[in-house]
N, C-alpha and C. Protein backbone atom coordinates (compact mmCIF):
# COMPACT_ATOMS: atom_id res chain seq x y z
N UNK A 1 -20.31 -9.84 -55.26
CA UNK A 1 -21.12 -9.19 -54.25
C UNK A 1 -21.22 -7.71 -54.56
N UNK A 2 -22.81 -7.22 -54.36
CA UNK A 2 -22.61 -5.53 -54.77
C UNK A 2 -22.23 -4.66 -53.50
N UNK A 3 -22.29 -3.19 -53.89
CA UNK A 3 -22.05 -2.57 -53.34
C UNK A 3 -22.83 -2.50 -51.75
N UNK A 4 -24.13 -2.87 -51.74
CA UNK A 4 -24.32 -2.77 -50.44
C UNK A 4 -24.18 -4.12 -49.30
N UNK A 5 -23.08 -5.25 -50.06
CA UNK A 5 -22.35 -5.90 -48.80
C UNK A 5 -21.24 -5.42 -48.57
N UNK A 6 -20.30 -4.55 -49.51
CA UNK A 6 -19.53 -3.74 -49.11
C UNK A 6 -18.91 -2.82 -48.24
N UNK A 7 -19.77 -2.07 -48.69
CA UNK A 7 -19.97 -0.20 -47.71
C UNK A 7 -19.91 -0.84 -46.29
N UNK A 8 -21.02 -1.56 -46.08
CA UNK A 8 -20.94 -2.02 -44.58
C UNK A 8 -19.39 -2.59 -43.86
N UNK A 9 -18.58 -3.36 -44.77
CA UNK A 9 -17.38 -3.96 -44.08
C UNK A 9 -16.87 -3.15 -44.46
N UNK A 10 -16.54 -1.84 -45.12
CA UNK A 10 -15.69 -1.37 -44.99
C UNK A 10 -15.79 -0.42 -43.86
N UNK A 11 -16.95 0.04 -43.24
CA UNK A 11 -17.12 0.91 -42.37
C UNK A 11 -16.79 0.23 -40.97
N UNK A 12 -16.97 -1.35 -41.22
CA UNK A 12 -17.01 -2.08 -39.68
C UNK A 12 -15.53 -2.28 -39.46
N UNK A 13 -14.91 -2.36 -41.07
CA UNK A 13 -13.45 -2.49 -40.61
C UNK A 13 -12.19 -0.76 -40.19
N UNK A 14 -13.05 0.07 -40.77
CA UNK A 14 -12.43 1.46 -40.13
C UNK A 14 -12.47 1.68 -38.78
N UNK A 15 -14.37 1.31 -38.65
CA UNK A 15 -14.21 1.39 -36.89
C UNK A 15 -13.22 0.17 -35.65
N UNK A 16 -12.77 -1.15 -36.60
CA UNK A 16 -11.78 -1.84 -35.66
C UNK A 16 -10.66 -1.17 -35.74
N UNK A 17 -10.11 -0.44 -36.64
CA UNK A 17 -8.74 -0.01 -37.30
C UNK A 17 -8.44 1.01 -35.97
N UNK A 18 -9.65 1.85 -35.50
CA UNK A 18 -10.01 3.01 -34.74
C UNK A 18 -9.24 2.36 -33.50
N UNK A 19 -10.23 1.46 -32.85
CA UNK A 19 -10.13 0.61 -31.67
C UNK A 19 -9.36 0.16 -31.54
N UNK A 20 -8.68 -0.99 -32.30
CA UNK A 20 -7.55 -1.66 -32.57
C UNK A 20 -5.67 -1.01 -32.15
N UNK A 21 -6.10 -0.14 -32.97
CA UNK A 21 -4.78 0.83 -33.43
C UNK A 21 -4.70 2.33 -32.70
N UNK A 22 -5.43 2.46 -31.93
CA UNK A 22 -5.19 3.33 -31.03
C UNK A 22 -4.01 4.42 -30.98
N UNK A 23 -2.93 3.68 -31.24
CA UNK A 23 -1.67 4.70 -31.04
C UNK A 23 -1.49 5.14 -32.52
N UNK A 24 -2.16 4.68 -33.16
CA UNK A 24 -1.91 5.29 -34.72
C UNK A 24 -2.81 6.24 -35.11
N UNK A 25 -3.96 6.69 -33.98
CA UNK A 25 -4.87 7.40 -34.68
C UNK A 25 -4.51 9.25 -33.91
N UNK A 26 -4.52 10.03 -34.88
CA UNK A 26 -4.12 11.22 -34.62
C UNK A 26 -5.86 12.13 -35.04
N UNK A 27 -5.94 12.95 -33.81
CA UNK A 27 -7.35 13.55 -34.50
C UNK A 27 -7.12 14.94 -34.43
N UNK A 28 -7.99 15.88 -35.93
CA UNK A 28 -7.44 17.13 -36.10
C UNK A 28 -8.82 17.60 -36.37
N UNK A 29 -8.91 19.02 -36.73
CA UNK A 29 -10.23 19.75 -37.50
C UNK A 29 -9.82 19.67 -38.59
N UNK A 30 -10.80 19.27 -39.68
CA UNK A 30 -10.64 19.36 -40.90
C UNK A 30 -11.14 21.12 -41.11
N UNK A 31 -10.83 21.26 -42.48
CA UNK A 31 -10.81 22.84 -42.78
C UNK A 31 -12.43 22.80 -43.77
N UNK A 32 -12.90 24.16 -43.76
CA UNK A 32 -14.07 24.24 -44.21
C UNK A 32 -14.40 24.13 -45.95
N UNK A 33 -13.01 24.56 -46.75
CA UNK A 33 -13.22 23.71 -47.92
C UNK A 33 -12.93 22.00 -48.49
N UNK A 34 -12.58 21.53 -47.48
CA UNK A 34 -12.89 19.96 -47.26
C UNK A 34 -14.26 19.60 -47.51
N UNK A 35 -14.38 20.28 -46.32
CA UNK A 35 -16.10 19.92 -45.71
C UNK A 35 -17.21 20.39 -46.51
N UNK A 36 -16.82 21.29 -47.34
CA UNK A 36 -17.72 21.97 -48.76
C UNK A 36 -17.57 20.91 -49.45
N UNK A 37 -16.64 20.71 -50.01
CA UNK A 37 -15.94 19.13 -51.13
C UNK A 37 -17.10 18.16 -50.75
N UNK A 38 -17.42 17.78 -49.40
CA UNK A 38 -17.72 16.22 -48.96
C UNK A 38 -19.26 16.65 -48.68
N UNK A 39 -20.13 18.34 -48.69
CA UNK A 39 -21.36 18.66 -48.90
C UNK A 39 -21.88 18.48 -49.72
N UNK A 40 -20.90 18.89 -50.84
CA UNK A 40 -21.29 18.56 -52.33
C UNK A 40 -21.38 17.43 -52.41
N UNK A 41 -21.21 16.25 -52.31
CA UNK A 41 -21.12 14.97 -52.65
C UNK A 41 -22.21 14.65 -51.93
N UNK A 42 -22.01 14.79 -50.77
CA UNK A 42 -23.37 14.15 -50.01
C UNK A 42 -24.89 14.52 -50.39
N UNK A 43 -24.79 16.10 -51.15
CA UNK A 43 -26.35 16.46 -51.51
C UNK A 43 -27.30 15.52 -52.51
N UNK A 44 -26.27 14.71 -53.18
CA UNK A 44 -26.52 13.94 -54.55
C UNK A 44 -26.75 12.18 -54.01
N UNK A 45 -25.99 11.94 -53.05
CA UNK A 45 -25.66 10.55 -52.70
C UNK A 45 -25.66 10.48 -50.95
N UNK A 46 -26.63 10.51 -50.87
CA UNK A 46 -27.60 10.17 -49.60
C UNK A 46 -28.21 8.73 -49.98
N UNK A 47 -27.83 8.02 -48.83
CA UNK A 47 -27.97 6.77 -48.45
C UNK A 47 -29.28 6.00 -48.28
N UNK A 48 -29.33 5.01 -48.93
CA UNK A 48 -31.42 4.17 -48.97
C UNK A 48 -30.37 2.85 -48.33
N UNK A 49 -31.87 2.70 -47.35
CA UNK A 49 -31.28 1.52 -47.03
C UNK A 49 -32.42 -0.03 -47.64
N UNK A 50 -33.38 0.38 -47.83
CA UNK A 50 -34.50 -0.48 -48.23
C UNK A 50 -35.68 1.10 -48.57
N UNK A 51 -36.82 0.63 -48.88
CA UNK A 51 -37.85 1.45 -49.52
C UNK A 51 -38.12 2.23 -48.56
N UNK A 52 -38.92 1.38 -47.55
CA UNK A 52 -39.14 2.17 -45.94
C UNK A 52 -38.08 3.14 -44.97
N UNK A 53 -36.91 2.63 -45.61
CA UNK A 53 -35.61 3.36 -44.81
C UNK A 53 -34.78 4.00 -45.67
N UNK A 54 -35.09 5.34 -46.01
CA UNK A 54 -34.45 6.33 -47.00
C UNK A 54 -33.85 7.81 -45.82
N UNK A 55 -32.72 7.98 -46.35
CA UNK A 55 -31.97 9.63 -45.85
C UNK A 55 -32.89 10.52 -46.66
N UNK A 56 -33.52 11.67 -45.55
CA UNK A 56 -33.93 12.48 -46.16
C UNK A 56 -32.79 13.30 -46.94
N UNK A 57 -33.36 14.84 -46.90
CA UNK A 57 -32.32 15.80 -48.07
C UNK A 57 -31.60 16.07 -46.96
N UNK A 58 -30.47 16.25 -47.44
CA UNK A 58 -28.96 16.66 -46.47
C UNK A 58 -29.17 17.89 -45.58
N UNK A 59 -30.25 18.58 -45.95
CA UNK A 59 -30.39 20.22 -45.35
C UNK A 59 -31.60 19.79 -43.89
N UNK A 60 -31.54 18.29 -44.00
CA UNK A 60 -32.74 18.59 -43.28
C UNK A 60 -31.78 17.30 -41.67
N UNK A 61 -30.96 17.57 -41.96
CA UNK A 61 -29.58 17.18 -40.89
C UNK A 61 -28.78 17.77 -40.23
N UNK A 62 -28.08 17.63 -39.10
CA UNK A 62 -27.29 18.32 -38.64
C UNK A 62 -25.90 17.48 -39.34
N UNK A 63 -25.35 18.33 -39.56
CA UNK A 63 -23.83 17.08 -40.24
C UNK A 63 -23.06 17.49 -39.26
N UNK A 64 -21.87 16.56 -38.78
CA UNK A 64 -21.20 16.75 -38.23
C UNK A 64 -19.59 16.46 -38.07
N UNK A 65 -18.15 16.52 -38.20
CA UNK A 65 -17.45 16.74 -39.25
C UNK A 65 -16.13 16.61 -38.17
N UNK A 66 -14.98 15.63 -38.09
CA UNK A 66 -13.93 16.09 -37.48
C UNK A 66 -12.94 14.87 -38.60
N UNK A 67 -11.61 15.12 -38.00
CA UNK A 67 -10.68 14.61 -38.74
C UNK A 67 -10.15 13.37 -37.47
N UNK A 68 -9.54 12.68 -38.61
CA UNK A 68 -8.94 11.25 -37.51
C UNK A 68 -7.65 10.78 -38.85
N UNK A 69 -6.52 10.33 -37.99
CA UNK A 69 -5.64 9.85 -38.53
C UNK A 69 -5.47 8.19 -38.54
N UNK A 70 -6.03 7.46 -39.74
CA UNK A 70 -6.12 5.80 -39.66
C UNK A 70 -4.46 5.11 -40.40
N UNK A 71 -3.84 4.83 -39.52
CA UNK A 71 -2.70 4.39 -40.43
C UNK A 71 -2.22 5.32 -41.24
N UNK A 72 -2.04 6.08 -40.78
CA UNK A 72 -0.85 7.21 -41.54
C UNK A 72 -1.84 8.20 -42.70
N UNK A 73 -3.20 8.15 -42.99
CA UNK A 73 -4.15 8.43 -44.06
C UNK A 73 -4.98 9.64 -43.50
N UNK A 74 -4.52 10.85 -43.50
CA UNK A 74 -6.23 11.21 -43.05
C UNK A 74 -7.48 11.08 -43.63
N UNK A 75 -8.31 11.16 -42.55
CA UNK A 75 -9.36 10.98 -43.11
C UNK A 75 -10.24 11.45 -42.15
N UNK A 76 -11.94 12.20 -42.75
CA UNK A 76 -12.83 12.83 -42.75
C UNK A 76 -13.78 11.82 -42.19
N UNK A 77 -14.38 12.17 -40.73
CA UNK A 77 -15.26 11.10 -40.28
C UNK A 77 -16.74 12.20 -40.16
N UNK A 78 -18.08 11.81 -41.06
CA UNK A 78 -18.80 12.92 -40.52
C UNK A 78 -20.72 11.56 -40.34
N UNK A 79 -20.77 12.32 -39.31
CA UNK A 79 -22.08 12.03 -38.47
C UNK A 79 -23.26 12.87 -38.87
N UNK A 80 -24.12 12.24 -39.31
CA UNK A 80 -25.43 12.79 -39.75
C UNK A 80 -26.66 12.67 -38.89
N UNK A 81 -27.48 13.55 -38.11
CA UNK A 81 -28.28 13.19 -37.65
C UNK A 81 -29.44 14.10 -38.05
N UNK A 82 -30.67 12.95 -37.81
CA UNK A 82 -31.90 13.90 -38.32
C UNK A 82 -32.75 15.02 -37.30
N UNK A 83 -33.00 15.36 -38.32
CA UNK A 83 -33.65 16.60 -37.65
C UNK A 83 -35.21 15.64 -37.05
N UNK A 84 -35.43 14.34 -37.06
CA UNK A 84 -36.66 13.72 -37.29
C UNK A 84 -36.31 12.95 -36.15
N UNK A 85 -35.08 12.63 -35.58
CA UNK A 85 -34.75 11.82 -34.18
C UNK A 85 -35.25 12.66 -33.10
N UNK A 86 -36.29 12.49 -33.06
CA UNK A 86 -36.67 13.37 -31.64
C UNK A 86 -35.88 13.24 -30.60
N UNK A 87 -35.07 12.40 -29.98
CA UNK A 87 -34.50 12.48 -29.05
C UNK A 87 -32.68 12.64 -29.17
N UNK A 88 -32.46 13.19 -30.42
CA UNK A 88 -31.39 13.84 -30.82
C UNK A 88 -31.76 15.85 -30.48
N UNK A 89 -30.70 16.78 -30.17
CA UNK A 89 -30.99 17.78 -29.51
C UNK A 89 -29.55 18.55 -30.40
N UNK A 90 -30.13 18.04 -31.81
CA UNK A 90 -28.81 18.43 -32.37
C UNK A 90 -29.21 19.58 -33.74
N UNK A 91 -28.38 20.39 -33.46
CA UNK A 91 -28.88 22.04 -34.22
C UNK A 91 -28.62 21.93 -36.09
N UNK A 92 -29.17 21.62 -36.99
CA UNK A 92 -29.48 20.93 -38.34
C UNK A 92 -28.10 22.24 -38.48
N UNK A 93 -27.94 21.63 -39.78
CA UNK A 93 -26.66 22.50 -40.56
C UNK A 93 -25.21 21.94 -40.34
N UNK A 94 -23.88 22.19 -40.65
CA UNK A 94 -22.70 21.75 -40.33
C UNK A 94 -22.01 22.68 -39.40
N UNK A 95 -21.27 21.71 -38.57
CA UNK A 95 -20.48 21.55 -37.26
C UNK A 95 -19.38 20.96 -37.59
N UNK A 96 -18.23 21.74 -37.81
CA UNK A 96 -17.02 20.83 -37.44
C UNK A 96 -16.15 20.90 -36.37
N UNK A 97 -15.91 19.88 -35.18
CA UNK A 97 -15.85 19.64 -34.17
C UNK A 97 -14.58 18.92 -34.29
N UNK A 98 -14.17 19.00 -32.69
CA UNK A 98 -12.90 17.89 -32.10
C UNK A 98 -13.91 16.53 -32.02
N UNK A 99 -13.06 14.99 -32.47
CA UNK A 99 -13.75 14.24 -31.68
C UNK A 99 -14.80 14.10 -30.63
N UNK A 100 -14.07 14.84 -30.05
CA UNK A 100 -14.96 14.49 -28.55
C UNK A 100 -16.16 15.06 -28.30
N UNK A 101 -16.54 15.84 -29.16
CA UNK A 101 -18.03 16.43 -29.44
C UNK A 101 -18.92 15.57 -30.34
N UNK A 102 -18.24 14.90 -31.22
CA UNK A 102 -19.19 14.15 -32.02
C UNK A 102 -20.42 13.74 -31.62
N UNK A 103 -21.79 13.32 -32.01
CA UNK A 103 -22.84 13.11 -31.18
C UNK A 103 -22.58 11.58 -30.31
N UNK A 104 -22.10 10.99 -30.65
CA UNK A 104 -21.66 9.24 -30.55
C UNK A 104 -22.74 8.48 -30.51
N UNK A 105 -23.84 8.24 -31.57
CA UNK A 105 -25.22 8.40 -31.43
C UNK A 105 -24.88 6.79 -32.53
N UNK A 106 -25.49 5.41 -31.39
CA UNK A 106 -25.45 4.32 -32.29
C UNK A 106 -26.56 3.56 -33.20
N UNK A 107 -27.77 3.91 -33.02
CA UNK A 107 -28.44 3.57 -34.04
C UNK A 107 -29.63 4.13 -34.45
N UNK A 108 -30.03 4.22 -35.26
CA UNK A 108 -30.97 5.20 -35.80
C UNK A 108 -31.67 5.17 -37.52
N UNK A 109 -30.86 3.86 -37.73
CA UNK A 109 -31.30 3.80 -39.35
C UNK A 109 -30.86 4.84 -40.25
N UNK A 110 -31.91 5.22 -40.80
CA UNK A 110 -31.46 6.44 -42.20
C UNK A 110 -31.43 7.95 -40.90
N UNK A 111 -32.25 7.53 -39.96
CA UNK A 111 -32.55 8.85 -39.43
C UNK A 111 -30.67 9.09 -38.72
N UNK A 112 -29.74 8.66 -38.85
CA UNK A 112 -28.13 8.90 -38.45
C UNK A 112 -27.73 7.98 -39.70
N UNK A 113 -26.71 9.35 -40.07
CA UNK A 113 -25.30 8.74 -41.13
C UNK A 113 -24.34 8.59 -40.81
N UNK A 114 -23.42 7.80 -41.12
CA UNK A 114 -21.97 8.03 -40.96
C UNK A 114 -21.57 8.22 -42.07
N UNK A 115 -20.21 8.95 -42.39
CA UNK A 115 -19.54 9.14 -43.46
C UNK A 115 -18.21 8.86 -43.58
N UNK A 116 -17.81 8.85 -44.04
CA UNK A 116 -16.15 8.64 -44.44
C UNK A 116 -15.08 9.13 -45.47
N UNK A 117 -14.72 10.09 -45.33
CA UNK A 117 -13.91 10.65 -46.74
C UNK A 117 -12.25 10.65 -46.70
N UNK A 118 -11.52 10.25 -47.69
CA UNK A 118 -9.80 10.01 -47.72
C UNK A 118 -9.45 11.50 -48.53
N UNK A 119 -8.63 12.09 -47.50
CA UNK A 119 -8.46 13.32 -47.54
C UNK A 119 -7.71 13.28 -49.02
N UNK A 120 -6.62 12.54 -48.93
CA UNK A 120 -4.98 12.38 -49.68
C UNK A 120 -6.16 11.77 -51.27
N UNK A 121 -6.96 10.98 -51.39
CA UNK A 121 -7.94 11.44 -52.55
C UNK A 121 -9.06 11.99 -53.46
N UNK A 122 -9.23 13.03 -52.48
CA UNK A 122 -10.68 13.74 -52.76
C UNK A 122 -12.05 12.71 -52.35
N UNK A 123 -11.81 11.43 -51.85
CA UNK A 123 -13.01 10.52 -52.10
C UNK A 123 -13.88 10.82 -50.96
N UNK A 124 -15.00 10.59 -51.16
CA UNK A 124 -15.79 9.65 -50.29
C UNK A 124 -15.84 8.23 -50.24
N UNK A 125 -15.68 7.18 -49.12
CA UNK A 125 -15.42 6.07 -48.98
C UNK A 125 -16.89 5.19 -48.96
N UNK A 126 -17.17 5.85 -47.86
CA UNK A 126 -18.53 5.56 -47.49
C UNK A 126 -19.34 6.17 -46.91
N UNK A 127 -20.86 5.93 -47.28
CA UNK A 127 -21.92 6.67 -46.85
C UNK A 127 -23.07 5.67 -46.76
N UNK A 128 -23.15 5.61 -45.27
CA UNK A 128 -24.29 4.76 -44.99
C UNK A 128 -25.36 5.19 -43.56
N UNK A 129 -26.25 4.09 -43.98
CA UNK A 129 -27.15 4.43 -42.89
C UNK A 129 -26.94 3.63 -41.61
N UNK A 130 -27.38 4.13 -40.26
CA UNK A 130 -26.96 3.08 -39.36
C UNK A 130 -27.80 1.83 -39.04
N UNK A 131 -27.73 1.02 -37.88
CA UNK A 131 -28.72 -0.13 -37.94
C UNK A 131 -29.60 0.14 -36.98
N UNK A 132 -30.48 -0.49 -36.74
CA UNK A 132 -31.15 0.17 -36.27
C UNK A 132 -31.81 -1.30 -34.67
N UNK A 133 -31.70 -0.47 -33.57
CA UNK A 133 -31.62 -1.78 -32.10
C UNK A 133 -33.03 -2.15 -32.04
């Protein structure tokens, strides 16, 4: 199976890990050369979901950026929204926020990203687009 039956379970299984595990999750601000690290990556590898459903360029998003502790791992949770969701009211450029600011914005296709980065290996995990209701 390729990569795009993947990305998806791994993202569906972070968000049970979230829910699930509750007492294991610790949430922090990540620091701004993190979040440079995981800009760079994202300018190159922006997410297609089919022909019709492509991420525009990263500059043309608000990114949005906090830390969460999954099983002992930190890790980098960041929210992409477009500048093209009209009924998003969200200021383009990067924001790194507590949780509780995040937009919590559930579907939107390419026009909202989620991201995922493992602090402890420089990675990005995943980068996808959402689904769309």
């Amino acid at each position: 199976m390729g990569r795009a039956f993947w990305v998806p379970c791994v993202v569906a299984l972070m968000c049970l890990c979230i829910t699930a595990r509750a007492d294991d999750v610790g949430h922090w601000i990540p620091d701004s050369t993190t979040v440079a690290s995981i800009e760079r990556y994202s300018k190159t590898h922006m997410p297609v979901r089919n022909e019709s459903d492509k991420a525009g360029p990263i500059g043309s998003y608000a990114r949005y950026y906090t830390g969460i502790t999954l099983n002992g791992r930190k890790t980098v949770f960041g929210e992409y929204v477009s500048a093209e969701l009209r009924e998003a009211a969200y200021p383009v450029g990067v924001h790194i926020v507590s949780w509780d600011k995040m937009p919590g914005i559930t579907d939107g296709g390419c026009y909202l990203i989620d991201l995922w980065f493992d602090v402890r290996s420089g990675r990005v995990i995943a980068i996808t687009c959402h689904g769309i209701a």
